[in-house]
Protein backbone atom coordinates (compact mmCIF):
# COMPACT_ATOMS: atom_id res chain seq x y z
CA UNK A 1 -2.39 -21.98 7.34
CA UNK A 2 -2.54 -18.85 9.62
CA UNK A 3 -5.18 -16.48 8.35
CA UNK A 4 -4.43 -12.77 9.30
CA UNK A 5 -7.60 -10.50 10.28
CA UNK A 6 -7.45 -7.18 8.29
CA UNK A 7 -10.15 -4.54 7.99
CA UNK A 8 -9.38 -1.98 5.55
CA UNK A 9 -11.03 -2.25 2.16
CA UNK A 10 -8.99 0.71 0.60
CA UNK A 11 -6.70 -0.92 -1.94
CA UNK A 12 -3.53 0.09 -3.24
CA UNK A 13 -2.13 -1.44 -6.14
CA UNK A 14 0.74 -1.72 -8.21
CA UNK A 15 1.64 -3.37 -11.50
CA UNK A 16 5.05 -4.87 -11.41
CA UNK A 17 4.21 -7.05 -13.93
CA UNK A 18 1.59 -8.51 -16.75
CA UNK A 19 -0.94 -10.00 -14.85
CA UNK A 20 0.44 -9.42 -11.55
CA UNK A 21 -0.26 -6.79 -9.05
CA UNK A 22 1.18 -6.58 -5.47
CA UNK A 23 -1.62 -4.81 -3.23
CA UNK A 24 -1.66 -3.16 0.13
CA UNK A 25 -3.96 -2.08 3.01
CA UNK A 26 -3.10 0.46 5.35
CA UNK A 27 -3.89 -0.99 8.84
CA UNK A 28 -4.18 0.78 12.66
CA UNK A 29 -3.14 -1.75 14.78
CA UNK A 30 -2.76 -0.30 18.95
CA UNK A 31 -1.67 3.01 17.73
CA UNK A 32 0.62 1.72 14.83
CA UNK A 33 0.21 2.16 11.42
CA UNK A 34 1.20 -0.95 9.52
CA UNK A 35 1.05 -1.30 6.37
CA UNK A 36 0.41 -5.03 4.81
CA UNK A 37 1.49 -6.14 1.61
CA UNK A 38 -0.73 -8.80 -0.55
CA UNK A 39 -0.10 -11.16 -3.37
CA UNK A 40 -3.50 -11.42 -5.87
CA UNK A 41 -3.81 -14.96 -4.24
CA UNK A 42 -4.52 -13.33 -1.46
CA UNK A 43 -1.81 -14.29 0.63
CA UNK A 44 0.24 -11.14 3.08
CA UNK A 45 3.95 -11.71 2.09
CA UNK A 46 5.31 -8.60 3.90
CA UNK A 47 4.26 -5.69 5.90
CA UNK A 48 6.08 -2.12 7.08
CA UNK A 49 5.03 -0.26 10.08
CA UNK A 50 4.77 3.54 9.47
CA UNK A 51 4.38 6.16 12.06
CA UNK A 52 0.99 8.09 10.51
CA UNK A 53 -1.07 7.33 8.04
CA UNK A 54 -0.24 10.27 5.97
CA UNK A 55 3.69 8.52 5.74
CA UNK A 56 2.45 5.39 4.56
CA UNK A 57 0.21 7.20 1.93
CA UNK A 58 3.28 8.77 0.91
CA UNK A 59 5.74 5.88 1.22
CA UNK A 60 3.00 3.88 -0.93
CA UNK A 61 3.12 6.96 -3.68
CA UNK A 62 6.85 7.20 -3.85
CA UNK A 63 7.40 3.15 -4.43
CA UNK A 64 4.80 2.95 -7.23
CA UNK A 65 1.47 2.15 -5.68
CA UNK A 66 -1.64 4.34 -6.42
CA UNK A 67 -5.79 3.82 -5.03
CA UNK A 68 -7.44 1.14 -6.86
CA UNK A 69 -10.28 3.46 -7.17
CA UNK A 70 -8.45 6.14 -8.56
CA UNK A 71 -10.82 7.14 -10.95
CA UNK A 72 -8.05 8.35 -13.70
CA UNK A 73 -6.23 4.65 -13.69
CA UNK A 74 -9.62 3.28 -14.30
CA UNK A 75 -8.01 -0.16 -12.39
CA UNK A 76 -11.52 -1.54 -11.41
CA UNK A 77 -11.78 -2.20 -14.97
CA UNK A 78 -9.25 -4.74 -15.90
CA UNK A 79 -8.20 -5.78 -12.59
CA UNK A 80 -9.53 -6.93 -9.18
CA UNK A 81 -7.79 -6.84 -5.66
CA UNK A 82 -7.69 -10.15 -3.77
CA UNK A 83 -10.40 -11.21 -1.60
CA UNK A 84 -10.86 -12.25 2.04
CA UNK A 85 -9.95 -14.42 3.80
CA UNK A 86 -5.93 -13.29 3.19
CA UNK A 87 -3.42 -16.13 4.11
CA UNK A 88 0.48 -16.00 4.98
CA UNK A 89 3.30 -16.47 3.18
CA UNK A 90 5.88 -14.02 4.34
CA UNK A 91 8.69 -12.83 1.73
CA UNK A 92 10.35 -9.86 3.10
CA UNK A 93 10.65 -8.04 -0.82
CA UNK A 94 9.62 -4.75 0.93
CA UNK A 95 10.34 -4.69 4.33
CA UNK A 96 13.93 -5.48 3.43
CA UNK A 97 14.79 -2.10 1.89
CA UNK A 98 15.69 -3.76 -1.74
CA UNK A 99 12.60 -2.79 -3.51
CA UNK A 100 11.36 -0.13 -1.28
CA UNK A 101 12.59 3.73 -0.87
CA UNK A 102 12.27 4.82 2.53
């Protein structure tokens, strides 16, 4: 299995169902801003590629996602995000446009 090297530690989460959270870290990668997409078994099953930061922030926002340290979800308290080293197992849910709003 393919391991994939990512440094952010700034979570976002969302809830999509009991007991299951998708996550993401916002990633600069050679001037892109990519955005990666992880299961709670740690494993990257999609990413999108943004053009700033500030549009993946907002993409994140619109489709559900909010900080896991968002002190007013309180998240760190009943859940916890996924922890290195992050696998592959690529599932296009975003990326293809039928769960995401661009």
């Amino acid at each position: 299995m393919k391991n994939i090297e990512l440094n952010s530690e700034t979570f976002w989460v969302k809830i999509v169902d009991f007991l299951q959270q998708n996550w993401a870290l916002i990633e600069m990668i050679d001037d892109k801003v990519i955005v990666y997409f992880i299961q709670d078994a740690s494993m990257v099953f999609d990413k999108i590629e943004f053009k700033t930061i500030e549009d993946a922030e907002k993409g994140l926002l619109k489709n559900g996602f909010k900080l896991y340290l968002d002190n007013n979800e309180n998240f760190q308290d009943f859940i916890v995000p996924p922890k290195k080293p992050y696998g592959e197992s690529p599932r296009p849910i975003y990326s293809s446009g039928q769960y995401w709003k661009f």
